[in-house]
C-alpha atoms as a PDB file:
ATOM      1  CA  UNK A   1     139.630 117.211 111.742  1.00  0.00           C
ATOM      2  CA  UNK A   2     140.468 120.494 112.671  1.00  0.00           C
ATOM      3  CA  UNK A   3     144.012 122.302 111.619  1.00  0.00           C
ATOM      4  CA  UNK A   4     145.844 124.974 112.765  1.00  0.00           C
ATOM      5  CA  UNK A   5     148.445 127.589 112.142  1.00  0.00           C
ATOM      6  CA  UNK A   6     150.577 127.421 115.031  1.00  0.00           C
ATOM      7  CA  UNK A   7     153.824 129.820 114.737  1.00  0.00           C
ATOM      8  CA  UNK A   8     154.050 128.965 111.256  1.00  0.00           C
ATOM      9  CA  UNK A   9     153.515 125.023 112.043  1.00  0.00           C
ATOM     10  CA  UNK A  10     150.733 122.968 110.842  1.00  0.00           C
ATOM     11  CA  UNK A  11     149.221 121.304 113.827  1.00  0.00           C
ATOM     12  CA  UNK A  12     146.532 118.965 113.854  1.00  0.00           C
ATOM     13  CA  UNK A  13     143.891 120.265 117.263  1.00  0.00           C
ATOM     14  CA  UNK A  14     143.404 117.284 119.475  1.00  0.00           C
ATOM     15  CA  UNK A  15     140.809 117.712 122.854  1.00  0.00           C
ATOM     16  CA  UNK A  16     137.447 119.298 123.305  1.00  0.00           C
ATOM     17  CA  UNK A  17     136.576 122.815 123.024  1.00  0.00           C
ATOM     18  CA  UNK A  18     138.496 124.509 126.050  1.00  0.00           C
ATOM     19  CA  UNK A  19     140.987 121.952 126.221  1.00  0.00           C
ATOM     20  CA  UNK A  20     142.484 122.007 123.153  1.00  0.00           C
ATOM     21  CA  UNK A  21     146.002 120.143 122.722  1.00  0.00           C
ATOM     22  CA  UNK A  22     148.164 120.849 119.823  1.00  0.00           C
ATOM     23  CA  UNK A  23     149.839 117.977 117.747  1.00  0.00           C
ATOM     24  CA  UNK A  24     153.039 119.327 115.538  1.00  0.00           C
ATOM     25  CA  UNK A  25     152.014 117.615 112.258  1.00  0.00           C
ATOM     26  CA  UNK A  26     155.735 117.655 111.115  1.00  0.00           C
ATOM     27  CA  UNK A  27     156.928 115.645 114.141  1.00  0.00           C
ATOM     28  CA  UNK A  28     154.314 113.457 113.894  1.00  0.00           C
ATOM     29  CA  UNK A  29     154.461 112.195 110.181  1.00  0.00           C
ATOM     30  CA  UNK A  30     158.608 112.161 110.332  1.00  0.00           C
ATOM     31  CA  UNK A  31     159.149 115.134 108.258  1.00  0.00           C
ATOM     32  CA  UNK A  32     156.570 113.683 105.577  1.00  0.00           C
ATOM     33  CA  UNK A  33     153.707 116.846 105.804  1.00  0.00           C
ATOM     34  CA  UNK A  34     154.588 119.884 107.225  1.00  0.00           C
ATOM     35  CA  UNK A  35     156.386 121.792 108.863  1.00  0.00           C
ATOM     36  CA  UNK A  36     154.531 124.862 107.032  1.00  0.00           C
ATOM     37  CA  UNK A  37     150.729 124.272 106.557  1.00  0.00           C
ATOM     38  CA  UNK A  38     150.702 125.796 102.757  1.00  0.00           C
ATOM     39  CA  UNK A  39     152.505 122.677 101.993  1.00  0.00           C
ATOM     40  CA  UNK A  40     149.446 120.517 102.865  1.00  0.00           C
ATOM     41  CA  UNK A  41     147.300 121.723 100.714  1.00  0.00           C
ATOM     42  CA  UNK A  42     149.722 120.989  98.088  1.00  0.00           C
ATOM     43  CA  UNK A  43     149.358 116.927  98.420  1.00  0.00           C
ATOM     44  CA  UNK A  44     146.026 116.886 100.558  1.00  0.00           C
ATOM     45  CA  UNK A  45     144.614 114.067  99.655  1.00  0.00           C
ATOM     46  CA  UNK A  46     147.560 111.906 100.830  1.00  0.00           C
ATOM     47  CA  UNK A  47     148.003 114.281 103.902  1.00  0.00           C
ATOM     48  CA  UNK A  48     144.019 114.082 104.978  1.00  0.00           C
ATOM     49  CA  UNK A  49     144.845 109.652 104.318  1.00  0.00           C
ATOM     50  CA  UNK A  50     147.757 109.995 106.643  1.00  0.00           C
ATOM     51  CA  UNK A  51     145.554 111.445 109.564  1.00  0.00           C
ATOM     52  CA  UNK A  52     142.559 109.732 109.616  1.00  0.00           C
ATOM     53  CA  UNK A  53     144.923 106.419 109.595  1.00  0.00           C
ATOM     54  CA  UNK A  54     147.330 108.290 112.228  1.00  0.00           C
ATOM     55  CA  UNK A  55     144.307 110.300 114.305  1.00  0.00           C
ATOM     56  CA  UNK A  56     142.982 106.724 116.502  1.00  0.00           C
ATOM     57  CA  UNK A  57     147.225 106.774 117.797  1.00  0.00           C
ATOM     58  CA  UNK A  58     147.392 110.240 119.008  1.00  0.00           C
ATOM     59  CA  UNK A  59     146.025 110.065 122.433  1.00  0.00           C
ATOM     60  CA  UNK A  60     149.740 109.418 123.948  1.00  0.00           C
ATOM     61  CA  UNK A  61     151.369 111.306 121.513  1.00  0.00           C
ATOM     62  CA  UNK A  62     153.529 114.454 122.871  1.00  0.00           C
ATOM     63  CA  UNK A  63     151.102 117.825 122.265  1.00  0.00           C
ATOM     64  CA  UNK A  64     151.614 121.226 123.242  1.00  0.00           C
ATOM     65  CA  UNK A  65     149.329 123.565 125.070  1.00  0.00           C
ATOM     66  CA  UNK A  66     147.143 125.681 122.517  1.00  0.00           C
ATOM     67  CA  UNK A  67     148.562 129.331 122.300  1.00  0.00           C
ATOM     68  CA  UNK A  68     145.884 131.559 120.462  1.00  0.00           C
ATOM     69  CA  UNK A  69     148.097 134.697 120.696  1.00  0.00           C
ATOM     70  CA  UNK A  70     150.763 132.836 117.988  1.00  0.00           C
ATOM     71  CA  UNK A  71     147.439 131.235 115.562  1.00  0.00           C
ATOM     72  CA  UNK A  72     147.678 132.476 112.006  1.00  0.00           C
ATOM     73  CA  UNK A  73     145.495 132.605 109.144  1.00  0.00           C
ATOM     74  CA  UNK A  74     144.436 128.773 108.479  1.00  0.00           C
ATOM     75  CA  UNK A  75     145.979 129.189 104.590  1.00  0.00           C
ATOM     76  CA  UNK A  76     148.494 132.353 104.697  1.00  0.00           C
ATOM     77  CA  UNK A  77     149.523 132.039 101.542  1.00  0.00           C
ATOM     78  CA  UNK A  78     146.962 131.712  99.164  1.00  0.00           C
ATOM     79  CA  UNK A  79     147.533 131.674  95.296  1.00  0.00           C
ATOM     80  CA  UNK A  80     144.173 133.797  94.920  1.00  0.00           C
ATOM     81  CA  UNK A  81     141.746 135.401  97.277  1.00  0.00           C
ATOM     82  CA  UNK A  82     138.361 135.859  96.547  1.00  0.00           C
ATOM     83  CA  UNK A  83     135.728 137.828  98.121  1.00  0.00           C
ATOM     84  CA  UNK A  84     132.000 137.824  97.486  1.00  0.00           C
ATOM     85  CA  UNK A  85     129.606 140.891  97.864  1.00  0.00           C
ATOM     86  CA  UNK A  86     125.796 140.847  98.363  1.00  0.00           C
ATOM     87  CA  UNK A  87     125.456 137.102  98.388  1.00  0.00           C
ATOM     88  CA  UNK A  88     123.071 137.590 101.391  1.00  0.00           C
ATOM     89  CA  UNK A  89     119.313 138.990 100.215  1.00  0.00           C
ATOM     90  CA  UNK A  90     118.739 141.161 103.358  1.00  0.00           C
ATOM     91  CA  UNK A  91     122.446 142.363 103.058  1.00  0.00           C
ATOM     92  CA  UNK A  92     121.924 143.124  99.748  1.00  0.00           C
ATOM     93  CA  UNK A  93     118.719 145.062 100.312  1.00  0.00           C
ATOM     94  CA  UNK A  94     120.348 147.327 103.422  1.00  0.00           C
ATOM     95  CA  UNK A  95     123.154 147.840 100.827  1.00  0.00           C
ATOM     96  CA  UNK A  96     120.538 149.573  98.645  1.00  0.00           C
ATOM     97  CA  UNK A  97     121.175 147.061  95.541  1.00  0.00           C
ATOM     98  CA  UNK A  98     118.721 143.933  94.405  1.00  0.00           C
ATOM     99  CA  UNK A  99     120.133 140.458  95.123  1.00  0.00           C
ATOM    100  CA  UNK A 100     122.615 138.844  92.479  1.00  0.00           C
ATOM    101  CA  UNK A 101     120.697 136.491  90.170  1.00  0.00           C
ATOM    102  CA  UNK A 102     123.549 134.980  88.041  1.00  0.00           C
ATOM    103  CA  UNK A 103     127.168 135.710  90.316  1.00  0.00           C
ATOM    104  CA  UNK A 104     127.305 138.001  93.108  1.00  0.00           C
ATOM    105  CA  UNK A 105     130.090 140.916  92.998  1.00  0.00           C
ATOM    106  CA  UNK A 106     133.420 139.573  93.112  1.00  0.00           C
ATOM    107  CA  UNK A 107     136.445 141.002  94.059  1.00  0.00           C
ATOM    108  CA  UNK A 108     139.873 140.212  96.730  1.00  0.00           C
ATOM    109  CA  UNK A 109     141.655 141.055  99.748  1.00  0.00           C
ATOM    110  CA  UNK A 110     144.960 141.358  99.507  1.00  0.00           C
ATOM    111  CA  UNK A 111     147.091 138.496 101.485  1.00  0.00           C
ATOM    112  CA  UNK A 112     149.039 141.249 103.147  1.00  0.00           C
ATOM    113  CA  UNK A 113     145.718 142.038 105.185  1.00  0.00           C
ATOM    114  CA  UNK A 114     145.797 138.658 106.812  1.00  0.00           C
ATOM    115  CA  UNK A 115     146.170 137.479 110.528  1.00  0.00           C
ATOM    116  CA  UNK A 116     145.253 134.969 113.080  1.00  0.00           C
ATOM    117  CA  UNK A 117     142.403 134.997 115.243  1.00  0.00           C
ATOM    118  CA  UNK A 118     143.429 136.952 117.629  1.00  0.00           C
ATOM    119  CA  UNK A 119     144.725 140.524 117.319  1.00  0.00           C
ATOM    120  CA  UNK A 120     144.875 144.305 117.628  1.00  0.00           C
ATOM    121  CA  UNK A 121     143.924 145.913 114.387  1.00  0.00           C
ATOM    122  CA  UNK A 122     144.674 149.802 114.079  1.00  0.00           C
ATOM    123  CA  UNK A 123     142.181 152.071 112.268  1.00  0.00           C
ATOM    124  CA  UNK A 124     142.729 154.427 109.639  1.00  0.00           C
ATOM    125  CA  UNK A 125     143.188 157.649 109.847  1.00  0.00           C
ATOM    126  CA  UNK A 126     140.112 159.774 108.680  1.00  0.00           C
ATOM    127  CA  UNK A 127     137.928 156.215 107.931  1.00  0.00           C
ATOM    128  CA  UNK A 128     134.579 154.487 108.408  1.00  0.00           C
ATOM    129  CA  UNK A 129     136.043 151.100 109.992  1.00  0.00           C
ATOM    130  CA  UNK A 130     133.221 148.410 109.543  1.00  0.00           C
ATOM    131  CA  UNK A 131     132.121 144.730 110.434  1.00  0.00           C
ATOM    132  CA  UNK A 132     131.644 141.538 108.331  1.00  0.00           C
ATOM    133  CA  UNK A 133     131.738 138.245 109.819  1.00  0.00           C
ATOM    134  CA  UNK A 134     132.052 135.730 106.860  1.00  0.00           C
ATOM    135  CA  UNK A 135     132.488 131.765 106.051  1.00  0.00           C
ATOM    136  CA  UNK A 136     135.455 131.531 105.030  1.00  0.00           C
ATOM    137  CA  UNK A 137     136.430 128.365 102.084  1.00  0.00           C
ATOM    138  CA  UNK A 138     140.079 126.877 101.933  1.00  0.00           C
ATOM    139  CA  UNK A 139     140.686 125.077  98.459  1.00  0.00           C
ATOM    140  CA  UNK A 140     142.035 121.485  99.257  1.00  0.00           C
ATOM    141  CA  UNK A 141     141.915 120.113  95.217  1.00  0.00           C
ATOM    142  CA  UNK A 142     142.403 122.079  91.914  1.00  0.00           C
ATOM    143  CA  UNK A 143     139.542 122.128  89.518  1.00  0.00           C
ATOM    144  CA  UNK A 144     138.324 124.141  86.537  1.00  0.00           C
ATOM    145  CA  UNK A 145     134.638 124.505  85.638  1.00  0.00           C
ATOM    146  CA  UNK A 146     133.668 122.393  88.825  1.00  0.00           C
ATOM    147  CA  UNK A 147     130.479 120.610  88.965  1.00  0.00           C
ATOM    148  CA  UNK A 148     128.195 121.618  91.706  1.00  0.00           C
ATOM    149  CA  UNK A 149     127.191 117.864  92.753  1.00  0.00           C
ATOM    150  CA  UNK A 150     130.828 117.531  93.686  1.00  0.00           C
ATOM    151  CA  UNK A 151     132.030 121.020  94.375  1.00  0.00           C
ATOM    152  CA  UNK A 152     132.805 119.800  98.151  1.00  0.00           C
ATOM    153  CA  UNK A 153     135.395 117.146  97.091  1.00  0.00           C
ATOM    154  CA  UNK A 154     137.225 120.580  95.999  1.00  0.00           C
ATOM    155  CA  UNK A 155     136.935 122.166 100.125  1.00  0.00           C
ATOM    156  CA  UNK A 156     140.067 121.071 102.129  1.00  0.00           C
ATOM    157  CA  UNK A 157     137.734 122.937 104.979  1.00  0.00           C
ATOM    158  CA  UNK A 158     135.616 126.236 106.708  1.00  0.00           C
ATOM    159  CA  UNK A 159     137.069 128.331 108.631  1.00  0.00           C
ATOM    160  CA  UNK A 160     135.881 131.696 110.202  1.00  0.00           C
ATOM    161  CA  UNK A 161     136.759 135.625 108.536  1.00  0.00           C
ATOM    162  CA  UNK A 162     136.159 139.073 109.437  1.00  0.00           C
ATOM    163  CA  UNK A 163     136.290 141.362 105.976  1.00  0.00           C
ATOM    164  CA  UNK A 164     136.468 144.138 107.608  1.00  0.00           C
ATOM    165  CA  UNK A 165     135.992 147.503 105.796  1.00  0.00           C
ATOM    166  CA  UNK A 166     137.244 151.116 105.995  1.00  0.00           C
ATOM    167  CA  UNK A 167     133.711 152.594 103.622  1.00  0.00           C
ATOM    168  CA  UNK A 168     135.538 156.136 102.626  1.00  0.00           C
ATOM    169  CA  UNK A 169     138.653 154.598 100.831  1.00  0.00           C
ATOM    170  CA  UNK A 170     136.314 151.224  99.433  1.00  0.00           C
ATOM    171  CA  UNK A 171     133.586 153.783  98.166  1.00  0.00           C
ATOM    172  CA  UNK A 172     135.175 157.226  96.956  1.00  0.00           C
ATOM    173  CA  UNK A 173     134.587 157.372  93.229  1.00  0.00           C
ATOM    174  CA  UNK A 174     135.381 157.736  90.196  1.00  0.00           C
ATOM    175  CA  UNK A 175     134.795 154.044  90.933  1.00  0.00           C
ATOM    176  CA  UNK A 176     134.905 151.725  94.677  1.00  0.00           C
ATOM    177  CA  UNK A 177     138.098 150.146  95.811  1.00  0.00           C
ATOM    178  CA  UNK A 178     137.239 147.348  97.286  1.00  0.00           C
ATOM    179  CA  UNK A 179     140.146 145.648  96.999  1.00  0.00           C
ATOM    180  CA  UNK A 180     142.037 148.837  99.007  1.00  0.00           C
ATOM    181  CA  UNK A 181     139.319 149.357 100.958  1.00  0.00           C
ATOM    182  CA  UNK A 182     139.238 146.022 102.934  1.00  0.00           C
ATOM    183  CA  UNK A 183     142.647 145.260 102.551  1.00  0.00           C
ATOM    184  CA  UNK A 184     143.949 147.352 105.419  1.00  0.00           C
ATOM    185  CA  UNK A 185     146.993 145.830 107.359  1.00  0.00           C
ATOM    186  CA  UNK A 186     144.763 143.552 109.663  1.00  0.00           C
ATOM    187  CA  UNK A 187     141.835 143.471 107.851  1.00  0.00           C
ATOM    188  CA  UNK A 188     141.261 139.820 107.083  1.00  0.00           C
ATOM    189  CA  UNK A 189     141.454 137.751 110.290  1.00  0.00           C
ATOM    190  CA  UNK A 190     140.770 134.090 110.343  1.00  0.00           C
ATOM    191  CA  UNK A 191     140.501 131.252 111.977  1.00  0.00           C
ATOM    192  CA  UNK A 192     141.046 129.540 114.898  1.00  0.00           C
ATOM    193  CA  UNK A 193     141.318 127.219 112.239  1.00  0.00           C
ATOM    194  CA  UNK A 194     140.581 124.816 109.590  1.00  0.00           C
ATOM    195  CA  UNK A 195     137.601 122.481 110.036  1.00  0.00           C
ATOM    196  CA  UNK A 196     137.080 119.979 107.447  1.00  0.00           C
ATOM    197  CA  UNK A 197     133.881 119.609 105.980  1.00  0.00           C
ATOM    198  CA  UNK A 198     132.978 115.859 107.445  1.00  0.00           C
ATOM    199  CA  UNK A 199     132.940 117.767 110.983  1.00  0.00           C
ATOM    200  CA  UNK A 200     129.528 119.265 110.129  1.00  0.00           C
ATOM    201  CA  UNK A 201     126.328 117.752 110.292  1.00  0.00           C
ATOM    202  CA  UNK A 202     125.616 120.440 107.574  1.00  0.00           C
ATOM    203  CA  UNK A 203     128.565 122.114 106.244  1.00  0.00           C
ATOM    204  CA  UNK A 204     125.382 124.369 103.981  1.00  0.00           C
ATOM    205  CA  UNK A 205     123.792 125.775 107.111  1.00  0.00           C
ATOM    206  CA  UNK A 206     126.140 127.190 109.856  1.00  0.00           C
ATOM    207  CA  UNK A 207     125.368 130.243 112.530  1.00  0.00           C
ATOM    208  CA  UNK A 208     127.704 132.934 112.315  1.00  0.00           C
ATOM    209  CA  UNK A 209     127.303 136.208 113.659  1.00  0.00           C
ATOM    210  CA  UNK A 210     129.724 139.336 115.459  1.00  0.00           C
ATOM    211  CA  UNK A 211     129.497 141.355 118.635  1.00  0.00           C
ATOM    212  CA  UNK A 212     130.539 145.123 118.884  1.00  0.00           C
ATOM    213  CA  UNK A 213     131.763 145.239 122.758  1.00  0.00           C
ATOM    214  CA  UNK A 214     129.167 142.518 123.703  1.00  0.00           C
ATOM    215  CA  UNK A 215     126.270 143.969 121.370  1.00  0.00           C
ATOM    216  CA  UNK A 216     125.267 141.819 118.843  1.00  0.00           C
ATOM    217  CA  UNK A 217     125.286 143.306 115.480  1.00  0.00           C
ATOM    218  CA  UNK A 218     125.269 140.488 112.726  1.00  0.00           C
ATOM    219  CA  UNK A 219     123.576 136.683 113.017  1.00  0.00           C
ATOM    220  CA  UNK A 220     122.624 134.692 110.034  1.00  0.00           C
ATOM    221  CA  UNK A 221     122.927 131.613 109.149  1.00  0.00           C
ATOM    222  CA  UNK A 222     124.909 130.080 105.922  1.00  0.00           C
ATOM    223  CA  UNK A 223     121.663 128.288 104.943  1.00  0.00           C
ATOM    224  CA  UNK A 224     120.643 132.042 103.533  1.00  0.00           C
ATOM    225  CA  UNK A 225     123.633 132.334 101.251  1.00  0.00           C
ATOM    226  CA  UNK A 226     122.317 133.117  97.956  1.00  0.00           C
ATOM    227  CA  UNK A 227     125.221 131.361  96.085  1.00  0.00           C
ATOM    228  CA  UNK A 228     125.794 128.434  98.063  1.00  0.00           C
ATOM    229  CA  UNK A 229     129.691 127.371  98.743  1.00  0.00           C
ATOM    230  CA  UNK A 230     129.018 124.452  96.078  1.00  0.00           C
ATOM    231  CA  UNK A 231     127.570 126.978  93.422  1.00  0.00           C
ATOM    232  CA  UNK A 232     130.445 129.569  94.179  1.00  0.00           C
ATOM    233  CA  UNK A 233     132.766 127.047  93.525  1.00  0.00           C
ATOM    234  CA  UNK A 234     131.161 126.230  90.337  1.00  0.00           C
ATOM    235  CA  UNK A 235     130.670 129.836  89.519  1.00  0.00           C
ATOM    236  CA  UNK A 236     134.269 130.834  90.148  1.00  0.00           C
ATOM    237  CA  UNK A 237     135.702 127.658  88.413  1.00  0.00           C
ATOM    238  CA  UNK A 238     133.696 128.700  85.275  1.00  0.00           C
ATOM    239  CA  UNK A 239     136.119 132.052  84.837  1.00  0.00           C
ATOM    240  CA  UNK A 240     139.338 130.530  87.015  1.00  0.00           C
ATOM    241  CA  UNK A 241     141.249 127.457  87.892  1.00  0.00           C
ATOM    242  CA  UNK A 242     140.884 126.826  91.276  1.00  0.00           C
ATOM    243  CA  UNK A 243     144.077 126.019  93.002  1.00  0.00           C
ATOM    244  CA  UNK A 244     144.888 124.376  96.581  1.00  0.00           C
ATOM    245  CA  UNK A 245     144.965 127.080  99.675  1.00  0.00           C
ATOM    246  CA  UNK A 246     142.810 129.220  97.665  1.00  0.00           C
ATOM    247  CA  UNK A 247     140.751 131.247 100.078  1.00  0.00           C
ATOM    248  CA  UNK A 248     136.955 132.226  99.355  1.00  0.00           C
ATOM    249  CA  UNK A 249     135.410 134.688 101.460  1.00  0.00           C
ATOM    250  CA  UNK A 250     131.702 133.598 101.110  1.00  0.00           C
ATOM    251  CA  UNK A 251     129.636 137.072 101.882  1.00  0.00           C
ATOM    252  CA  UNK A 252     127.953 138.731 104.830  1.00  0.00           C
ATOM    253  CA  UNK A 253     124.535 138.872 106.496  1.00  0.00           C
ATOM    254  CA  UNK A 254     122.377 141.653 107.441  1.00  0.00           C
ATOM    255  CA  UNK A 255     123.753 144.318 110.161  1.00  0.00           C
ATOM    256  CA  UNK A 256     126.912 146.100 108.691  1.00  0.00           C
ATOM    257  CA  UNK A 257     127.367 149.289 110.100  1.00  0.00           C
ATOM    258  CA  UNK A 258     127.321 151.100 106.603  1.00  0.00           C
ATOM    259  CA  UNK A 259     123.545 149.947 106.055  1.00  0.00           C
ATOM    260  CA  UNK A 260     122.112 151.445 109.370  1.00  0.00           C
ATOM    261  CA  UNK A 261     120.590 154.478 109.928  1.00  0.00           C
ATOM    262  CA  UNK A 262     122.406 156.576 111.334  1.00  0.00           C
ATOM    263  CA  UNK A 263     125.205 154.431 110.008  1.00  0.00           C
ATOM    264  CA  UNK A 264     127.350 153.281 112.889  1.00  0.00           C
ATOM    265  CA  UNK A 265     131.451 152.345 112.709  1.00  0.00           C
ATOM    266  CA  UNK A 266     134.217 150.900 115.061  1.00  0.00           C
ATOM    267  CA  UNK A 267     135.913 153.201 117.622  1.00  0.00           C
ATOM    268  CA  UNK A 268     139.026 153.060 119.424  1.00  0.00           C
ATOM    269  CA  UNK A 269     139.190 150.551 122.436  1.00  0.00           C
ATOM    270  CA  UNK A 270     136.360 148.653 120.479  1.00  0.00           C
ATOM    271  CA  UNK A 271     136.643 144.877 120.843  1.00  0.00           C
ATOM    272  CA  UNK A 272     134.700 142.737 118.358  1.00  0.00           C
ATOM    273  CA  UNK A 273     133.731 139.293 118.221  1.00  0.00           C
ATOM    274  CA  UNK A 274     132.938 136.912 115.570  1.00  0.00           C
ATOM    275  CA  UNK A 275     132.135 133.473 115.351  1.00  0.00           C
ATOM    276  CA  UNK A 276     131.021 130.476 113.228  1.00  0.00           C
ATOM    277  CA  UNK A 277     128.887 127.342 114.528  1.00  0.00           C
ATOM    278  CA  UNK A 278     131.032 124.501 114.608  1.00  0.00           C
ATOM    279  CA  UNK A 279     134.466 126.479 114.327  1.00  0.00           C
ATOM    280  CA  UNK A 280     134.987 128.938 116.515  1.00  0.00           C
ATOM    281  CA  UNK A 281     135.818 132.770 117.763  1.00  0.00           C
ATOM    282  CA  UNK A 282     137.516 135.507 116.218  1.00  0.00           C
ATOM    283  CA  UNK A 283     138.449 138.375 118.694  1.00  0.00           C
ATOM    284  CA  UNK A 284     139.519 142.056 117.418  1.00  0.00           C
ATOM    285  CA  UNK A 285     140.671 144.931 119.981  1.00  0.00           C
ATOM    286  CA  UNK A 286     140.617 148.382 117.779  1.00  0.00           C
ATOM    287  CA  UNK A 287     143.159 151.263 118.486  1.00  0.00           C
ATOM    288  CA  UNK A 288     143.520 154.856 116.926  1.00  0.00           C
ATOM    289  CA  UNK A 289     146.227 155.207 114.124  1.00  0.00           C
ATOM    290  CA  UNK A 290     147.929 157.492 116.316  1.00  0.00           C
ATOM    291  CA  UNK A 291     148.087 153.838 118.938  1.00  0.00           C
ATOM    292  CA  UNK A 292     149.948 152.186 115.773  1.00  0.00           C
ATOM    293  CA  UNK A 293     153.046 150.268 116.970  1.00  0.00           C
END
């Protein structure tokens, strides 16, 4: 099942790839899910009942014509954010620190930082703008200290993420701002939208990868993740109660701009693109700050 954030309307994606048709999950339930897709998460269980039952009656039902200029962030809300550093070993080594043994660095991007798919994204003045495609976790069930066997009964789906980085303000001492740093207005889009684990033949081993103006920069696979979804789930739920639209940003391969040498960053009129096996395309056009609208 995929889901998306249509205009601020949970819709259900109907059609193949190309063709996609969107169903207004409001209309179709009678008011009973919807219109909002935070609300979802909040009774998933009985929402994810509803459209497997209601999914085999759709093909006459009244859709709309997929719009990816109006897709938002798959959970826009999100009680907590998390991201995860290093949890890649050959990002780690480029990064110049040894992989994470028992959790990787944790930290958030701020929900004010989020967008759809599809978007312009203005750089900072005086920064180091850089790339980090990412698998991105939606929380579909609340749990604390989760068990790893069943840490996927927790995932109301994957969807795709850019954490995208200005390096002077996330690195300046006396100590980094991450938080700051990647939380630029813009700096967390996702989507096209949420794909629900039973979708995958593997939900543990997707592609993903990103494309500076049609050069390919990052590819990995999730297979490589050091801390597996499952054990960041458990790892997280150890500390914190996971809650429902919670969104985990799951870490980064190899090929950040920061790690090469010479180190390389985005420039105005740069176009990026990012994707995720078995979800779909994020696509970023950069302007100067002196562009900003």
């Amino acid at each position: 099942m995929r889901i998306a954030n249509s205009n601020s309307r949970a819709t259900l994606i109907l059609g193949p790839s190309g063709a996609e048709r969107l169903l207004d999950i409001a209309t179709a339930s009678a008011g009973r899910f919807g219109p909002e897709l935070p609300s979802l998460y909040q009774d998933w269980a009985a929402f994810t009942a509803w459209a497997s039952e209601h999914r085999p009656h759709t093909e006459n039902a009244r859709t709309a014509t997929l719009d990816r200029a109006v897709l938002g962030a798959p959970s826009p809300m999100p009680r907590q954010v998390f991201a995860v550093g290093l949890n890649y070993r050959a990002h780690a080594s480029e990064s110049g620190f040894d992989a994470p043994t028992d959790l990787p660095p944790i930290f958030t991007k701020y929900v004010s930082s989020f967008t759809g798919p599809d978007t312009e994204v203005a750089l900072p003045d005086g920064g180091n703008v850089d790339w980090e495609i990412e698998l991105v976790v939606i929380i579909g069930k609340a749990g604390f200290e989760i068990d790893v066997s069943n840490a996927w009964d927790h995932v109301a789906g994957l969807t795709a993420g850019q954490d995208i980085s200005e390096r002077v303000s996330q690195l300046r001492g006396p100590a980094p701002q991450f938080g700051l740093g990647k939380s630029f207005p813009g700096f967390s889009p996702q989507g096209p939208w949420l794909v629900t684990p039973d979708e995958f033949d593997n939900p543990d081993d997707l592609e993903l990868g990103c494309a500076l103006d049609g050069e390919e920069l990052q590819k990995g696979r999730t297979g490589e993740l050091i801390f597996s979804v499952p054990a960041l789930i458990a790892a997280l739920s150890r500390t914190v109660t996971l809650y429902p639209g919670d969104v985990i940003f799951t870490g980064t391969p190899a090929g950040v701009g920061v790690g090469r040498d010479p180190q390389r960053f985005v420039q105005p009129d740069q176009r990026l693109d990012s994707w995720v096996e078995g979800i779909g395309q994020l696509h970023q056009h950069f302007r100067a700050a002196t562009d900003r609208k």
